[in-house]
Protein backbone atom coordinates (compact mmCIF):
# COMPACT_ATOMS: atom_id res chain seq x y z
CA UNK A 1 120.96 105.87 104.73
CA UNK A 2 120.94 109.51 105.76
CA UNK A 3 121.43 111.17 108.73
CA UNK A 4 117.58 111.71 109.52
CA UNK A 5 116.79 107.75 109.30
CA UNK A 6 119.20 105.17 110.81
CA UNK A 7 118.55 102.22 112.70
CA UNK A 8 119.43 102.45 116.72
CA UNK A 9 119.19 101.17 120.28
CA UNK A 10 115.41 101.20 120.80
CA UNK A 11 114.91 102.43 124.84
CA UNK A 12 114.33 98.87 126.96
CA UNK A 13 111.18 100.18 127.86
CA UNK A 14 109.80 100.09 124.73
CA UNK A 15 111.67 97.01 123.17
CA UNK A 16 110.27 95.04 126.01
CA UNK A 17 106.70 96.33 125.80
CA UNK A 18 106.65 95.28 121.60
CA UNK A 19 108.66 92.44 122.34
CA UNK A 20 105.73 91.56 124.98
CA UNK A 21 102.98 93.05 122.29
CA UNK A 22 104.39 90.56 119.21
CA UNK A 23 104.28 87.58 121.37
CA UNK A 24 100.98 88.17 122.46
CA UNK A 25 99.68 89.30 119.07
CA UNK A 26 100.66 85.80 117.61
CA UNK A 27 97.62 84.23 118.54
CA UNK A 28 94.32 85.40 117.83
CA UNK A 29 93.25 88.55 119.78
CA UNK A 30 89.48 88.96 121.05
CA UNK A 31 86.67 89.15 118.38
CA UNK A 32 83.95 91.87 117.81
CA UNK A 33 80.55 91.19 116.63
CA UNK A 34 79.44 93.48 113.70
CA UNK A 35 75.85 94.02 113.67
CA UNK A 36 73.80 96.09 111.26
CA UNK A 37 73.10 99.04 113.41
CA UNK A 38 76.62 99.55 113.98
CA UNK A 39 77.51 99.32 110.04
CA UNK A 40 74.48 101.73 109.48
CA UNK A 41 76.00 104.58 111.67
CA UNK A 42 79.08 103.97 109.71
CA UNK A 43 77.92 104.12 106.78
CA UNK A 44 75.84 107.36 107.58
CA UNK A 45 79.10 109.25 109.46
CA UNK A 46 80.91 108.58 106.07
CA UNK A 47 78.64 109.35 103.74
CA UNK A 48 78.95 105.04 101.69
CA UNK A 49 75.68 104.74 100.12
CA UNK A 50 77.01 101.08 98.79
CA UNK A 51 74.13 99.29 98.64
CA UNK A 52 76.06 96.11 99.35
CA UNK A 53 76.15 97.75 103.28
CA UNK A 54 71.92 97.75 103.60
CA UNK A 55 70.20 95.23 104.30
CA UNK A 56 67.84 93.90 101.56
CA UNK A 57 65.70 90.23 101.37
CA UNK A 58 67.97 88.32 98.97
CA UNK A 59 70.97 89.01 100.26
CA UNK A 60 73.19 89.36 103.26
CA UNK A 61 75.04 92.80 103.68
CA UNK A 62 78.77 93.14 103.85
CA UNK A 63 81.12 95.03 106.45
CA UNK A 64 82.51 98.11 105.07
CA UNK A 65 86.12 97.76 104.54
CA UNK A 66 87.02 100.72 106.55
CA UNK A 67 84.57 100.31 109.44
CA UNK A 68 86.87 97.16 109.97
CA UNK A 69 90.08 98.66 110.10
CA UNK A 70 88.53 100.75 111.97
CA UNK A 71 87.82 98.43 114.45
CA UNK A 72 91.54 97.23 114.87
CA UNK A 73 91.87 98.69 118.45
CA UNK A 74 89.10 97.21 120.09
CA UNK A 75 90.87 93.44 118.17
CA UNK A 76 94.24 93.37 119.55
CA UNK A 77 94.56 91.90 123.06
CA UNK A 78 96.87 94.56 124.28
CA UNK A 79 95.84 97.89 122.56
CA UNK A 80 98.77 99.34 120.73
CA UNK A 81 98.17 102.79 121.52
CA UNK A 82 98.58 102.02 124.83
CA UNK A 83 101.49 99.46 124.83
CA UNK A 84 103.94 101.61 126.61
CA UNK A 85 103.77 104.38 129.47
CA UNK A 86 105.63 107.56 128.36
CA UNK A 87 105.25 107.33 124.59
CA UNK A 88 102.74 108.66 122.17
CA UNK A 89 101.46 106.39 119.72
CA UNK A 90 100.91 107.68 116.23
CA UNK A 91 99.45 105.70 112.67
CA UNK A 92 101.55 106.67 109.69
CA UNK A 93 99.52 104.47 107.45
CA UNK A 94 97.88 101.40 106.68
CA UNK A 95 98.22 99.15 104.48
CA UNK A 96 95.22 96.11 103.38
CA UNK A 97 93.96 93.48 100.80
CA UNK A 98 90.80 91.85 101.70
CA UNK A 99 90.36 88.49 100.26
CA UNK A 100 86.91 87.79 101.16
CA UNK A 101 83.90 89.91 102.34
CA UNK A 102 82.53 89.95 105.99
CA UNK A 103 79.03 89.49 106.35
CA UNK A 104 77.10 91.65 108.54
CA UNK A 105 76.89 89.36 111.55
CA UNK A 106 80.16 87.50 111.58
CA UNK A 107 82.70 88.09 114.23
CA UNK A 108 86.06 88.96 113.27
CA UNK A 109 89.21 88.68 115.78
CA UNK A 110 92.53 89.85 114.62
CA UNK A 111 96.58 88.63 114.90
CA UNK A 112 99.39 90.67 114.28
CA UNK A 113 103.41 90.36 114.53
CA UNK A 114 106.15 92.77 114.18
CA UNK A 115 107.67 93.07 110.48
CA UNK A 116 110.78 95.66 110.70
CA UNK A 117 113.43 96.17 112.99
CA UNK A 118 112.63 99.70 114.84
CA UNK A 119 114.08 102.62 112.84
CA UNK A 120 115.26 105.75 115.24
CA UNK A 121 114.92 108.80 113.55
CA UNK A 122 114.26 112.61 113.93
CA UNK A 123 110.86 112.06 115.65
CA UNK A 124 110.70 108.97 117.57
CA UNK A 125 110.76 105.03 116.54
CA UNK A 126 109.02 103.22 113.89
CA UNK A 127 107.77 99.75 113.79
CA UNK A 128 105.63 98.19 111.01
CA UNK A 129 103.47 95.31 112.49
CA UNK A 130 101.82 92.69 109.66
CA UNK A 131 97.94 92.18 110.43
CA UNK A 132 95.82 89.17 109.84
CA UNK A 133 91.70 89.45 110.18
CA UNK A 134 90.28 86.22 110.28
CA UNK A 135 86.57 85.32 110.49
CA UNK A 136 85.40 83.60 113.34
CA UNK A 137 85.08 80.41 114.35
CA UNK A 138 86.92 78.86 111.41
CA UNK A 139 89.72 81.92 111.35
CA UNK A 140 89.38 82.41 107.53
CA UNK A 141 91.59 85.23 106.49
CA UNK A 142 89.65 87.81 105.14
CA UNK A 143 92.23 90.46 105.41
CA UNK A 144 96.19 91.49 105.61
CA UNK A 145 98.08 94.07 105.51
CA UNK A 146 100.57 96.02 107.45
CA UNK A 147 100.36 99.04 109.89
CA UNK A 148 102.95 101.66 110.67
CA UNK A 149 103.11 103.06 113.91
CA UNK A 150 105.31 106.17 115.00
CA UNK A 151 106.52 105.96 119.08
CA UNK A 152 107.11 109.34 120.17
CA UNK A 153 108.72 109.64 123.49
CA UNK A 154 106.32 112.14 125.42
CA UNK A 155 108.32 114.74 126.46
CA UNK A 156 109.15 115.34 122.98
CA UNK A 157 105.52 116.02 122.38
């Protein structure tokens, strides 16, 4: 382990605001409705011409992948980025395998829970949290995967 990366005390403040976060993120978190209007500003801000995303007579269009992680925010009951006062939240990556597609017109809801220990290093703390996105009512998975998120306390900003 070098000097940069090395696991330490995480502040209270923020061990008790994930700690709060995980246990509330183990049950299913609200659900959005996608509709095709919002899927077809999507697709036009990004430029996916797929033409599994239009809507045609003999079949049902599908969410884009990315409009739904995109959507993670608004799906989590306490919104991550604004878990804790005095820390910046940042995404270092994401990480996701979707099992089955989401129709244009389901509702989606997502649970997460925390995966690492917090790692202290240089810049601020890290946690990975695991994801689930299940379709609604039945809570099918159609996605998992695993976010990254960077705590930066903000006066180091």
């Amino acid at each position: 382990m070098n000097e940069q990366t090395r696991t330490l005390a995480v502040p209270a403040t923020l061990d008790a605001a994930l700690q709060s976060f995980v246990a509330q993120g183990a049950a299913w978190g609200p659900y959005v409705q996608i509709d095709q209007t919002q899927v077809d500003i999507f697709t036009a801000l990004t430029g996916d011409d797929n033409p599994l995303h239009k809507r045609a007579k003999d079949f049902v269009p599908v969410n884009p992948g990315l409009f739904t992680l995109a959507l993670m925010p608004r799906l989590t009951s306490t919104n991550l980025l604004r878990v804790v006062n005095g820390y910046t939240v940042i995404n270092k990556g994401i990480d996701c395998e979707f099992h089955r597609s989401i129709e244009v017109g389901s509702a989606i809801s997502l649970r997460m829970k925390r995966e690492m220990m917090p790692v202290v290093d240089r810049r601020g703390i890290c946690v990975r949290f695991g994801f689930e996105i299940g379709i609604v009512p039945a809570m099918k998975i159609a996605a998992e995967g695993g976010i990254k998120l960077l705590f930066i306390a903000q006066k180091m900003v």
